[in-house]
N, C-alpha and C. Protein backbone atom coordinates (compact mmCIF):
# COMPACT_ATOMS: atom_id res chain seq x y z
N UNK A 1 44.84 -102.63 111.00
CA UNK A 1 45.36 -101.28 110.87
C UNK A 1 45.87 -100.81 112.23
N UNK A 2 47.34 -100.36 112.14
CA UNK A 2 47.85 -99.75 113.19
C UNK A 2 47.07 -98.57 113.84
N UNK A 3 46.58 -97.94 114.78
CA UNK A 3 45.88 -97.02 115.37
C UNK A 3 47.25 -95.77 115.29
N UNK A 4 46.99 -94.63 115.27
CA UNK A 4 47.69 -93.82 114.96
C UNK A 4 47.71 -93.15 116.44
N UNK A 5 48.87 -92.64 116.72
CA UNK A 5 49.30 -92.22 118.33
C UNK A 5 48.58 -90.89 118.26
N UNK A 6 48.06 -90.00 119.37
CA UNK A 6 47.92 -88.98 119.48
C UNK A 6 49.34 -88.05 119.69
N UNK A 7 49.02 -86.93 119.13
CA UNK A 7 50.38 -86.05 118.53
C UNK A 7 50.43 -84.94 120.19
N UNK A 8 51.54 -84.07 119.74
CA UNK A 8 51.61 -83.28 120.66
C UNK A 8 51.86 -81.83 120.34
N UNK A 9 51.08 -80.96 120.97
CA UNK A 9 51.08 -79.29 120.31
C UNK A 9 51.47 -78.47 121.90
N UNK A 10 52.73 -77.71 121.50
CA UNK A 10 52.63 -76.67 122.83
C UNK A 10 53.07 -75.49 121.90
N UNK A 11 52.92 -74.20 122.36
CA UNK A 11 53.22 -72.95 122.22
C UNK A 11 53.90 -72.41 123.35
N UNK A 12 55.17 -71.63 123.35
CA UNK A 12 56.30 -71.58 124.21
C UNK A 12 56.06 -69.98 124.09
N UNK A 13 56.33 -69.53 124.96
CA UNK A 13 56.87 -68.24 124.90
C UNK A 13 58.50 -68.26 124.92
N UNK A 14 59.25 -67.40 124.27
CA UNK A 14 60.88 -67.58 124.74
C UNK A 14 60.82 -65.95 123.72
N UNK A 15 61.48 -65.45 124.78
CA UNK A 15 62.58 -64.35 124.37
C UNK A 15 61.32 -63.07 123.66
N UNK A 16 59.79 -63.12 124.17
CA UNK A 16 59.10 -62.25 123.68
C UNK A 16 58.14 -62.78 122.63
N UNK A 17 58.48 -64.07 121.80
CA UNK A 17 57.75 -64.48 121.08
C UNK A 17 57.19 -65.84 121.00
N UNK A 18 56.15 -66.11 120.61
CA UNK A 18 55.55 -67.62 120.67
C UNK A 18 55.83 -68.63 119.61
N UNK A 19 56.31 -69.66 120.14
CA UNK A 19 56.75 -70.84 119.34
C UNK A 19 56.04 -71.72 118.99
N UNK A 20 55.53 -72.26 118.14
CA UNK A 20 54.33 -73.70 118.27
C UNK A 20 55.22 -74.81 118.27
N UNK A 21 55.32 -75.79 119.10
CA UNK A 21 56.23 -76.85 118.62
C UNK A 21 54.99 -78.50 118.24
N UNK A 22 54.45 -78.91 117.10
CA UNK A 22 53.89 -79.86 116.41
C UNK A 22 54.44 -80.88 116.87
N UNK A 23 53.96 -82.79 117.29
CA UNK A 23 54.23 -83.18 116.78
C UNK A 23 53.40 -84.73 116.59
N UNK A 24 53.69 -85.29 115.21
CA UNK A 24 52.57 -86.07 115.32
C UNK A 24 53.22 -87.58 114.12
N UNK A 25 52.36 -88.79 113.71
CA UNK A 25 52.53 -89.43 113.04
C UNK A 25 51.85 -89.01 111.73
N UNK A 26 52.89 -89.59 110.65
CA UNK A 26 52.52 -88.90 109.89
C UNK A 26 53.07 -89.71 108.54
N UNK A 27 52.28 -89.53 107.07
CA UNK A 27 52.84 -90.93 106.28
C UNK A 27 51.96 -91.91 106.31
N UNK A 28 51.20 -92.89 105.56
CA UNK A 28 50.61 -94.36 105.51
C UNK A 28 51.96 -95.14 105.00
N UNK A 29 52.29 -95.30 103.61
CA UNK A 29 53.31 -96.60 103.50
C UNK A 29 54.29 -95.88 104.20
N UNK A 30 55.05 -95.71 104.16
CA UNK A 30 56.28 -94.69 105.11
C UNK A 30 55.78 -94.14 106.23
N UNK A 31 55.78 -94.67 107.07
CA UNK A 31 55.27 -93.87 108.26
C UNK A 31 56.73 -93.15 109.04
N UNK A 32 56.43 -92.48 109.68
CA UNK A 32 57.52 -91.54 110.77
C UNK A 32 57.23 -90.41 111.48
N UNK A 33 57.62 -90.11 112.61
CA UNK A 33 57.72 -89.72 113.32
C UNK A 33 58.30 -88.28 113.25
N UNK A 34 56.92 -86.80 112.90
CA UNK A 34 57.18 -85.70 112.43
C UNK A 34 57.28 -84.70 113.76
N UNK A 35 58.45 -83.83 113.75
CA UNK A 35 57.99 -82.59 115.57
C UNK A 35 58.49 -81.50 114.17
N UNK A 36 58.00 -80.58 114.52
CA UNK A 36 58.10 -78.96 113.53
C UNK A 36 58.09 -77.96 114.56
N UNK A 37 58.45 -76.92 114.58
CA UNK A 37 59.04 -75.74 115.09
C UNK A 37 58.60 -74.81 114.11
N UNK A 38 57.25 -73.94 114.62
CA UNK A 38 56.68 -72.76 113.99
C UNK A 38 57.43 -71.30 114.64
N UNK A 39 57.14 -70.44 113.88
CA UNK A 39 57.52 -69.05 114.60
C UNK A 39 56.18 -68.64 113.43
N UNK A 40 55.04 -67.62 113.72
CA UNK A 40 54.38 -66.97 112.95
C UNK A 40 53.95 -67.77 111.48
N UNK A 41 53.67 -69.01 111.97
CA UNK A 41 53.75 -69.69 110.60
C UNK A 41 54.54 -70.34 109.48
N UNK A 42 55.71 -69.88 110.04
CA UNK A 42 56.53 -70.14 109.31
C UNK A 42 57.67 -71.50 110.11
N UNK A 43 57.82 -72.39 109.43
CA UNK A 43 58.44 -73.79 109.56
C UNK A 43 60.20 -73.44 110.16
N UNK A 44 60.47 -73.37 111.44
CA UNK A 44 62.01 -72.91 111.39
C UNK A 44 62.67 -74.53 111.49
N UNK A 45 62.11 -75.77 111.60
CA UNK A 45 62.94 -76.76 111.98
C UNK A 45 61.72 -77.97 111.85
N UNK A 46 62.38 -79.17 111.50
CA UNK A 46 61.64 -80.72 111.28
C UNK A 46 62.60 -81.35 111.28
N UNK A 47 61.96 -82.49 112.49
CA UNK A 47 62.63 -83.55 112.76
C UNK A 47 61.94 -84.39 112.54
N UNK A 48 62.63 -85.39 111.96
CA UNK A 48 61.90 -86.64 111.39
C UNK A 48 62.53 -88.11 111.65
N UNK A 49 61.53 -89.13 112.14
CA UNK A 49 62.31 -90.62 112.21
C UNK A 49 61.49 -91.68 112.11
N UNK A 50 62.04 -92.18 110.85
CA UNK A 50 61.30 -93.27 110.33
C UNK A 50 61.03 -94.31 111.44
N UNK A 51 59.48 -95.05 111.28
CA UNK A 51 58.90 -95.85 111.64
C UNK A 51 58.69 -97.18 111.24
N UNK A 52 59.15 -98.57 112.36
CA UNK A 52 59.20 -100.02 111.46
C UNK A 52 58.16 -100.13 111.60
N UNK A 53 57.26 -100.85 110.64
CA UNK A 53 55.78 -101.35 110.37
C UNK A 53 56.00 -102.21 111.52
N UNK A 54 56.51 -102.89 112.55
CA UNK A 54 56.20 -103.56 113.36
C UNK A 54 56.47 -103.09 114.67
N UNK A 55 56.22 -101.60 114.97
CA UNK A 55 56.50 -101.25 116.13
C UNK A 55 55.07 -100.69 116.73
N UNK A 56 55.50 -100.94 118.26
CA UNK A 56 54.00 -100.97 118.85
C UNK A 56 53.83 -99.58 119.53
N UNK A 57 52.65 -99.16 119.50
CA UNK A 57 51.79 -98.07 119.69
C UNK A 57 52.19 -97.62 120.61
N UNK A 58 53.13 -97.94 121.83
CA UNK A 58 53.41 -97.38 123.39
C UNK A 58 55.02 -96.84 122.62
N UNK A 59 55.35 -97.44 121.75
CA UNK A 59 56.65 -97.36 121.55
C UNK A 59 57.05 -96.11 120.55
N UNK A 60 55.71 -96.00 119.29
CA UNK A 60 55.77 -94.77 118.69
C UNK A 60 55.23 -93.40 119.72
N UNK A 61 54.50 -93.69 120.77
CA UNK A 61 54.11 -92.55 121.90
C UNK A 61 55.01 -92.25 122.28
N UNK A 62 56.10 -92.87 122.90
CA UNK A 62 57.42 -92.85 123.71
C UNK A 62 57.94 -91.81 122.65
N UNK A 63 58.26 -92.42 121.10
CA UNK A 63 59.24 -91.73 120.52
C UNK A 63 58.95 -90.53 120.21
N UNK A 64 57.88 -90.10 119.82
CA UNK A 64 57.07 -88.62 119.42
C UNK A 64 57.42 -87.97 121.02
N UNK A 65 57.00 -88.36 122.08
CA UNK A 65 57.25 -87.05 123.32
C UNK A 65 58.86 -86.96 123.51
N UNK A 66 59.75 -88.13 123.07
CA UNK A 66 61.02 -87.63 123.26
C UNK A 66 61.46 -86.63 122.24
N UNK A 67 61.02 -86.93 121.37
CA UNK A 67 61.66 -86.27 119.82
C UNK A 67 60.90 -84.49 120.52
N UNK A 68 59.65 -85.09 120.79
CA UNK A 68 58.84 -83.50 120.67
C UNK A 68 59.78 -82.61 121.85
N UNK A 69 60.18 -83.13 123.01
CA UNK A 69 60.71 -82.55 123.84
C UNK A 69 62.16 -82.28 123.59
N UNK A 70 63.11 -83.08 122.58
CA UNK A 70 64.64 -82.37 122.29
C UNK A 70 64.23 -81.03 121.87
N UNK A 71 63.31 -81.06 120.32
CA UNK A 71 63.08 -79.81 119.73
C UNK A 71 62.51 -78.91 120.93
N UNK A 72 61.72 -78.82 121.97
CA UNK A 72 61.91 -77.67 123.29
C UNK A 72 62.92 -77.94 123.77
N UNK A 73 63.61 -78.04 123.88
CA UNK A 73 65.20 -78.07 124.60
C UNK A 73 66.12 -77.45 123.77
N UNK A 74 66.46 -77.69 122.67
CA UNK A 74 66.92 -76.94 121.56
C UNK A 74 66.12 -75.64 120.99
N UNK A 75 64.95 -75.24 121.28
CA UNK A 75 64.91 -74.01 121.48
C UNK A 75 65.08 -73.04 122.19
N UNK A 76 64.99 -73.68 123.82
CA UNK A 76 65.18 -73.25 125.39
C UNK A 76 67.01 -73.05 125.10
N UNK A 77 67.58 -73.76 124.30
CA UNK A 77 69.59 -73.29 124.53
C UNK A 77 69.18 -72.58 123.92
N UNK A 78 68.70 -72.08 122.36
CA UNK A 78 69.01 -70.71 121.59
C UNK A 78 69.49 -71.28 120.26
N UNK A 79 69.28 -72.45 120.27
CA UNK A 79 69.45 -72.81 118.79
C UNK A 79 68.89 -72.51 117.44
N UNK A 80 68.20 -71.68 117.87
CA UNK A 80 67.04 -71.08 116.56
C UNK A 80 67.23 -69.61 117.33
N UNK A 81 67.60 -69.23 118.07
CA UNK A 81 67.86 -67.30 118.24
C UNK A 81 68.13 -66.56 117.23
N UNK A 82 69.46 -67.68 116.02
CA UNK A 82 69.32 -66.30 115.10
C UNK A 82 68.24 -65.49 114.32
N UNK A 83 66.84 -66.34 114.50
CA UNK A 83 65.62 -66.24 113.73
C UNK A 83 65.20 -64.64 114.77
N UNK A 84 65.97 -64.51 115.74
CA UNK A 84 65.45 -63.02 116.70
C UNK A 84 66.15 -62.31 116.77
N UNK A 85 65.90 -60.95 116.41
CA UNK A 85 67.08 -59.96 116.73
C UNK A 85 67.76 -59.47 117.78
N UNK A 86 69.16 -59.04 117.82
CA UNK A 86 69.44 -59.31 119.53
C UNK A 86 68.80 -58.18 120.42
N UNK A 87 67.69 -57.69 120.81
CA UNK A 87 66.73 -57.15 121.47
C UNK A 87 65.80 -58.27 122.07
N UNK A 88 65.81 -59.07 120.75
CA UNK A 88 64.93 -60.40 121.26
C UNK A 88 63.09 -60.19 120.53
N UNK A 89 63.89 -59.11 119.85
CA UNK A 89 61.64 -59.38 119.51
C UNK A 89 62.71 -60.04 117.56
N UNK A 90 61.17 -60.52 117.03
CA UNK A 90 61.46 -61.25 115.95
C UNK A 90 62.06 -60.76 114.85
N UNK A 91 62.89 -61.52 114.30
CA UNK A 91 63.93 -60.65 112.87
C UNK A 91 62.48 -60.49 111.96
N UNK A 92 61.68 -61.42 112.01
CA UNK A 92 61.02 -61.46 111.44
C UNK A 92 59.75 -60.08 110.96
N UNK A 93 59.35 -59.41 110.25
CA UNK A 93 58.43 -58.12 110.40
C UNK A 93 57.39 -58.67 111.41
N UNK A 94 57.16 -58.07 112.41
CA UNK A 94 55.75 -58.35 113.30
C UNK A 94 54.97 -57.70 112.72
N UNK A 95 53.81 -59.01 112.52
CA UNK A 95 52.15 -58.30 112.03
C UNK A 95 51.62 -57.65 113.54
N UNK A 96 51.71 -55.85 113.24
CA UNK A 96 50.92 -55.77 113.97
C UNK A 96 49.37 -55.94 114.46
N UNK A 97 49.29 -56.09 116.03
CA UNK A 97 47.93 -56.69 116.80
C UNK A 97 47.26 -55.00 116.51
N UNK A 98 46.43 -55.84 115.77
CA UNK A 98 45.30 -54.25 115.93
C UNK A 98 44.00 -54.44 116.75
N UNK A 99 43.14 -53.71 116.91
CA UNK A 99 42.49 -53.40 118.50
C UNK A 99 41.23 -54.44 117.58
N UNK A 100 40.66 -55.07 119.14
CA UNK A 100 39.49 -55.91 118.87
C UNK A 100 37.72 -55.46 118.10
N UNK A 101 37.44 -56.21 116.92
CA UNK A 101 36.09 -56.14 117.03
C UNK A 101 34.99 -55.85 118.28
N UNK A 102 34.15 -54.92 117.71
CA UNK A 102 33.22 -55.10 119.56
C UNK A 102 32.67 -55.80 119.27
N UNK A 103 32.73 -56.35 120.82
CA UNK A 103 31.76 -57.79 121.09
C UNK A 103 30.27 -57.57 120.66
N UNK A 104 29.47 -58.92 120.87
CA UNK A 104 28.41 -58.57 120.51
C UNK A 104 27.89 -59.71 121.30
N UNK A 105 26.56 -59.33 122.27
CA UNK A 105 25.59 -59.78 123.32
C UNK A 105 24.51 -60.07 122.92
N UNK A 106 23.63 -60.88 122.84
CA UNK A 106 22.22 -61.31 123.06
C UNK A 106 21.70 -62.28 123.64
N UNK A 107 20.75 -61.39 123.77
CA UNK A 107 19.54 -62.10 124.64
C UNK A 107 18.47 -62.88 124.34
N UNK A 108 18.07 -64.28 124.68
CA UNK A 108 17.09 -64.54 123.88
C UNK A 108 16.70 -65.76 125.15
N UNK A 109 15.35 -66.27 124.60
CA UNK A 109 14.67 -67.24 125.78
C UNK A 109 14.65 -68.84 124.49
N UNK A 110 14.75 -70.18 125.03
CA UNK A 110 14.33 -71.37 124.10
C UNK A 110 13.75 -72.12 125.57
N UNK A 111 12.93 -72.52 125.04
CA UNK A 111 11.75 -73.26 126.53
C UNK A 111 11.80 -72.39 127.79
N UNK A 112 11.34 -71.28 127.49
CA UNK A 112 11.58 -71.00 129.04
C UNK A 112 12.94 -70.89 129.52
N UNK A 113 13.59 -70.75 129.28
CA UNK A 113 15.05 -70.66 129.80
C UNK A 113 15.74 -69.45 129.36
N UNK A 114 15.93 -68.43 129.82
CA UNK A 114 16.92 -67.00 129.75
C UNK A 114 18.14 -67.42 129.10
N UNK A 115 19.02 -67.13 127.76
CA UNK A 115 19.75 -67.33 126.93
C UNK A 115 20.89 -65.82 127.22
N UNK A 116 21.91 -66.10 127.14
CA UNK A 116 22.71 -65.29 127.13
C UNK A 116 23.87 -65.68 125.66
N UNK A 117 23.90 -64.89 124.54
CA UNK A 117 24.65 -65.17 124.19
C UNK A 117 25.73 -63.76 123.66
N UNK A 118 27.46 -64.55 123.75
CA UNK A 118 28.21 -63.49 123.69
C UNK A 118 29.56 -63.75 122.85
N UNK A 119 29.95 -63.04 121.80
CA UNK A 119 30.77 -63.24 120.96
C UNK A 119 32.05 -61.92 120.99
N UNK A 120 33.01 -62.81 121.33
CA UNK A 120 34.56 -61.78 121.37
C UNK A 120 35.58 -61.92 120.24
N UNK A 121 36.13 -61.18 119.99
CA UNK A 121 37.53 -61.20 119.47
C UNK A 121 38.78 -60.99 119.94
N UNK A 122 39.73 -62.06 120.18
CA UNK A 122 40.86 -61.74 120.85
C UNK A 122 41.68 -61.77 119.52
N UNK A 123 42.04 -60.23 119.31
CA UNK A 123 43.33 -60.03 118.15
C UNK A 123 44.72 -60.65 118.25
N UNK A 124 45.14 -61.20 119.48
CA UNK A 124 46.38 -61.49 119.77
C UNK A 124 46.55 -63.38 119.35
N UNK A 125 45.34 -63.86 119.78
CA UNK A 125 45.34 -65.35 119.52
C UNK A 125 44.61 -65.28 117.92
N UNK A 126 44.22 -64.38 117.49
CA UNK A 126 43.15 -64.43 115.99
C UNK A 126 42.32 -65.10 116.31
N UNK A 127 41.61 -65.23 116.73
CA UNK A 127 40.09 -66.26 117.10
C UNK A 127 38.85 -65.54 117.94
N UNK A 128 38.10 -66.22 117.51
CA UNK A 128 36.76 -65.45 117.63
C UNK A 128 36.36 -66.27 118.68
N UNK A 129 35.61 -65.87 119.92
CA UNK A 129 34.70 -66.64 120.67
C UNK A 129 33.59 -66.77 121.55
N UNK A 130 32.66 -67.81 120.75
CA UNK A 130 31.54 -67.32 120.92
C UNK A 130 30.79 -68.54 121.85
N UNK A 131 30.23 -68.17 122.83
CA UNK A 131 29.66 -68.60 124.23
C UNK A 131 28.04 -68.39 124.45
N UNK A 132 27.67 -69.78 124.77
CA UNK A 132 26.11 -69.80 124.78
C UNK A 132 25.68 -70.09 126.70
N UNK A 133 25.17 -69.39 126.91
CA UNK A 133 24.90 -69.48 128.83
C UNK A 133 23.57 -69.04 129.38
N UNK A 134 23.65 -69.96 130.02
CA UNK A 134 22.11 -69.72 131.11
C UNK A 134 22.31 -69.78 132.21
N UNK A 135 22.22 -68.51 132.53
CA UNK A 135 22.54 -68.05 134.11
C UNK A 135 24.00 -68.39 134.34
N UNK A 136 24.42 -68.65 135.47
CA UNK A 136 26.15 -69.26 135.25
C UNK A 136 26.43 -70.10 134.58
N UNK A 137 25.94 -71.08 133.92
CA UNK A 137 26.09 -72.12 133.21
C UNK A 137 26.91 -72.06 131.73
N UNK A 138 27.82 -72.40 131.23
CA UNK A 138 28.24 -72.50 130.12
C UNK A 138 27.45 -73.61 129.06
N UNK A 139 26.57 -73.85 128.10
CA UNK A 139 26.33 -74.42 127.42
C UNK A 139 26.95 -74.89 126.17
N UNK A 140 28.01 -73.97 125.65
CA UNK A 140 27.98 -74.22 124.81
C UNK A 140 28.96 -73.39 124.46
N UNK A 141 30.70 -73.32 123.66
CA UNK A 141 31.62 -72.98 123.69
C UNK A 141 32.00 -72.63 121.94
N UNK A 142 31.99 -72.02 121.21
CA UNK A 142 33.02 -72.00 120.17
C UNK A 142 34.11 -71.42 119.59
N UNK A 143 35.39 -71.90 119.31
CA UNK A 143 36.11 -71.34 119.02
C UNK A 143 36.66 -71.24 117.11
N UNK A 144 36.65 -70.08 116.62
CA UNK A 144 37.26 -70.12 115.25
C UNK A 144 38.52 -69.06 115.16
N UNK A 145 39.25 -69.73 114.39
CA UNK A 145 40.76 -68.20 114.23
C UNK A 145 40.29 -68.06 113.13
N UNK A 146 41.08 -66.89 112.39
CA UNK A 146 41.22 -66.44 111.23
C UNK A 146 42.64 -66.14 111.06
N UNK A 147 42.55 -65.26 109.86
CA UNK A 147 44.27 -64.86 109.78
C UNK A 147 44.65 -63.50 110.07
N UNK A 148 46.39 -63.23 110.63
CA UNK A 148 46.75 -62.42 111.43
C UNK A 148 46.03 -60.63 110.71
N UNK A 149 46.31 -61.27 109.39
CA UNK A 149 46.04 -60.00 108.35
C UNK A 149 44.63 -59.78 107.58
N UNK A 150 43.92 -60.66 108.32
CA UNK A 150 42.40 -60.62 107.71
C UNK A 150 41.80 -58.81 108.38
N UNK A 151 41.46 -58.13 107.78
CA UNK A 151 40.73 -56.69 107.95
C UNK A 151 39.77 -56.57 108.85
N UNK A 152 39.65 -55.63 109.72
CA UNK A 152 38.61 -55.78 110.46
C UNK A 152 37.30 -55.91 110.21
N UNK A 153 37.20 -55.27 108.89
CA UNK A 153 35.75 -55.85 108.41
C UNK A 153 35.23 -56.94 107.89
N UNK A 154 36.05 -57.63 107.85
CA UNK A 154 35.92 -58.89 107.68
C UNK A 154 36.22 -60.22 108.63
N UNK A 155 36.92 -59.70 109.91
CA UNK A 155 36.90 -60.49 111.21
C UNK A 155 35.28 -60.31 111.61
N UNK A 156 35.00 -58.73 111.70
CA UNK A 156 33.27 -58.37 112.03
C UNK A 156 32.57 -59.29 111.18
N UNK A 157 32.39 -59.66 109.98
CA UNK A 157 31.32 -60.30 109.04
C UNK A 157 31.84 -62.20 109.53
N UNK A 158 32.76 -62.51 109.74
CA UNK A 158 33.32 -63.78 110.19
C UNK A 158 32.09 -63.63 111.45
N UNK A 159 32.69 -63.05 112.68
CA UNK A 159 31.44 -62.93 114.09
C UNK A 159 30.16 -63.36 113.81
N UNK A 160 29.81 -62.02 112.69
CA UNK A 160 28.05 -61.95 112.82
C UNK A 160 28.07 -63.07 111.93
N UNK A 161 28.51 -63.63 110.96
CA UNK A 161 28.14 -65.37 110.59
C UNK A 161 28.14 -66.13 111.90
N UNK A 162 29.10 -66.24 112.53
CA UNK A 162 29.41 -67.43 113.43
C UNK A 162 27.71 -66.68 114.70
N UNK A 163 27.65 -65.91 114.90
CA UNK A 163 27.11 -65.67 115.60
C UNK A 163 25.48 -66.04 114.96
N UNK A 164 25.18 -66.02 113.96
CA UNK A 164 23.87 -66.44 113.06
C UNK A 164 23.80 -68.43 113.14
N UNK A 165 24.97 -68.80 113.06
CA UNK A 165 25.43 -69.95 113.29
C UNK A 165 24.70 -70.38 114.33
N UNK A 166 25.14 -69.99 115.44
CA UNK A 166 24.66 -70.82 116.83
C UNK A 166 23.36 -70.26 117.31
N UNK A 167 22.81 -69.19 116.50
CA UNK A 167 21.77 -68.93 116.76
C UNK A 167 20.68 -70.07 116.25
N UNK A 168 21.30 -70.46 114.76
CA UNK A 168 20.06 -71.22 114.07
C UNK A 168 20.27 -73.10 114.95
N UNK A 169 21.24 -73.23 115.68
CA UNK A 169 21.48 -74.48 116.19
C UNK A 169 20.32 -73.92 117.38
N UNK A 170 20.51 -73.28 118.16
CA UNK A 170 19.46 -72.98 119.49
C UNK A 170 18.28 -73.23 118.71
N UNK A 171 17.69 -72.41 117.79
CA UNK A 171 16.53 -72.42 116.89
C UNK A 171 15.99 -73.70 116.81
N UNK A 172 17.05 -74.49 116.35
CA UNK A 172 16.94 -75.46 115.83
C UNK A 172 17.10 -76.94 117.01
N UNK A 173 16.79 -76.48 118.50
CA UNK A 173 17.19 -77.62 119.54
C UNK A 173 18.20 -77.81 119.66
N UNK A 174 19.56 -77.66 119.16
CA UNK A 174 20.69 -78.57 118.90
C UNK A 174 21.61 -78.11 120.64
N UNK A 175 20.99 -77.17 121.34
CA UNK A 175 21.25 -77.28 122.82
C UNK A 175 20.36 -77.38 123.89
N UNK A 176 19.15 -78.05 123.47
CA UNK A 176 17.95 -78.53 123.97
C UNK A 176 18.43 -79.36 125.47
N UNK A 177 19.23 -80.62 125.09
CA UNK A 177 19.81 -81.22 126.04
C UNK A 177 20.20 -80.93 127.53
N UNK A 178 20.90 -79.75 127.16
CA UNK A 178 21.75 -79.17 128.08
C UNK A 178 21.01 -78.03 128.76
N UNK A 179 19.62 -77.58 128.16
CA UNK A 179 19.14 -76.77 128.78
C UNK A 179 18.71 -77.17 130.41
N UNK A 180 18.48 -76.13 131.23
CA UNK A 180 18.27 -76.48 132.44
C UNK A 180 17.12 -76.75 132.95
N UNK A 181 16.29 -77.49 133.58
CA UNK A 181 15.00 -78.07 133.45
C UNK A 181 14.01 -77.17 134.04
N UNK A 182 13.30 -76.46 133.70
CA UNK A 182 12.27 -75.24 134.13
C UNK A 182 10.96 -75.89 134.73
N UNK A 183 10.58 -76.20 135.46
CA UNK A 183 9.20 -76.10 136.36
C UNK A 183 7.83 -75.35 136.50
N UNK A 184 6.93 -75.77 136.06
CA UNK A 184 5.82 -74.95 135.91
C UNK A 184 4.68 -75.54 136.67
N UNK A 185 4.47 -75.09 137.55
CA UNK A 185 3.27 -75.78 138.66
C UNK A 185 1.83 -75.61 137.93
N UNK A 186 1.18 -76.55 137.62
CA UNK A 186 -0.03 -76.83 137.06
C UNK A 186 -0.74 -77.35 138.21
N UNK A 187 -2.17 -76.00 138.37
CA UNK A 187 -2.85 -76.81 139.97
C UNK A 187 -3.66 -78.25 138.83
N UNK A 188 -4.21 -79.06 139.88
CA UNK A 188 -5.18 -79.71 139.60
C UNK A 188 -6.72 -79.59 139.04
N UNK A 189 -6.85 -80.49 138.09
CA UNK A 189 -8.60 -79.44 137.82
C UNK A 189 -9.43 -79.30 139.26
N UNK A 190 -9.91 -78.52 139.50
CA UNK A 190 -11.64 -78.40 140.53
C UNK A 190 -12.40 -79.13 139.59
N UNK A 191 -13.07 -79.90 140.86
CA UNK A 191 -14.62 -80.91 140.47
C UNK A 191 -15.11 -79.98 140.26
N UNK A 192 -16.31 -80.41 139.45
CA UNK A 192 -17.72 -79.56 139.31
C UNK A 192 -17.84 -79.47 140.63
N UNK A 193 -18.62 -78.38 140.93
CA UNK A 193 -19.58 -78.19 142.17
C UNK A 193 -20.64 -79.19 142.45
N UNK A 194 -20.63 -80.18 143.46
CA UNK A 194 -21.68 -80.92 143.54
C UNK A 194 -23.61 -80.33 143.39
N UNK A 195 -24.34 -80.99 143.28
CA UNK A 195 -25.48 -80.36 142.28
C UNK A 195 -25.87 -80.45 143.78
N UNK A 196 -27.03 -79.49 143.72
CA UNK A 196 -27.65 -78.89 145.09
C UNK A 196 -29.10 -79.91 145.47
């Protein structure tokens, strides 16, 4: 079995708005060579080029970063502009960014070790993120999105799950590893008193 190339993902800013440009292998009997051009989800462009069953793995890498890089080049001339109005923000309706969930902090100890944990919402990327730390230390990182139009009360109930989440992994050791090694000086027993 051919090993499948690692793909390539960038997000562009141009002209006020963010672009995702995809691109990856894609297909088992037909294989080829897929790059896509997002705006808000929505598919503005796919380029596609078939793959010979006997071509080698440096050679489908090669072809995916060239292909992936025309489609940024052809967005950088303006070949997809008419998708923006000439002001430059999107023809498209913008979902407006509405203001963030409040964060939410706690505190907690597992072996002896001071726990900091802290969960954000950035409305602009849709993703929630939630961070496990001891003292400066990062332990432990997660990231989840949701969707642009999900309600705030329901980005909040997304959090306090995800946030119950990594609580029951701490609970449960699953950052035991990484904790930082705590020290507890135990004197030595005293002899009996020798007998008089």
């Amino acid at each position: 079995m051919v090993p499948v190339p690692r793909g390539y993902n960038h997000d562009v800013r141009y002209r006020g708005q963010i672009f995702h440009v995809q691109s990856e292998v894609s297909g088992h009997d037909r294989r080829q060579a897929c790059t896509q051009l997002f705006m808000r989800g929505a598919v503005l462009a796919t380029e596609r080029t078939a793959l010979p069953d006997d071509v080698a793995e440096a050679e489908v890498q090669a072809l995916l970063r060239t292909q992936h890089k025309a489609v940024l080049r052809e967005l950088c001339r303006g070949t997809f502009d008419a998708w923006l109005a000439p002001t430059g923000e999107s023809a498209i309706t913008p979902v407006p960014v509405r203001p963030p969930v409040a964060p939410r902090q706690l505190a907690l100890k597992r072996r002896g070790v001071a726990l900091e944990l802290t969960a954000a919402d950035d409305p602009e990327r849709c993703e929630l993120r939630i961070e496990v730390r001891a003292g400066r230390d990062v332990l432990a990182t997660r990231s989840v999105g949701y969707e642009p139009c999900d309600p705030p009360e329901q980005v909040g109930a997304l959090l306090d799950a995800e946030i119950e989440a990594m609580m029951a992994k701490i609970r449960r050791g699953g950052l035991d590893v990484r904790l930082p090694a705590v020290f507890v000086f135990v004197p030595p027993p005293i002899p009996p008193a020798a007998a008089r």
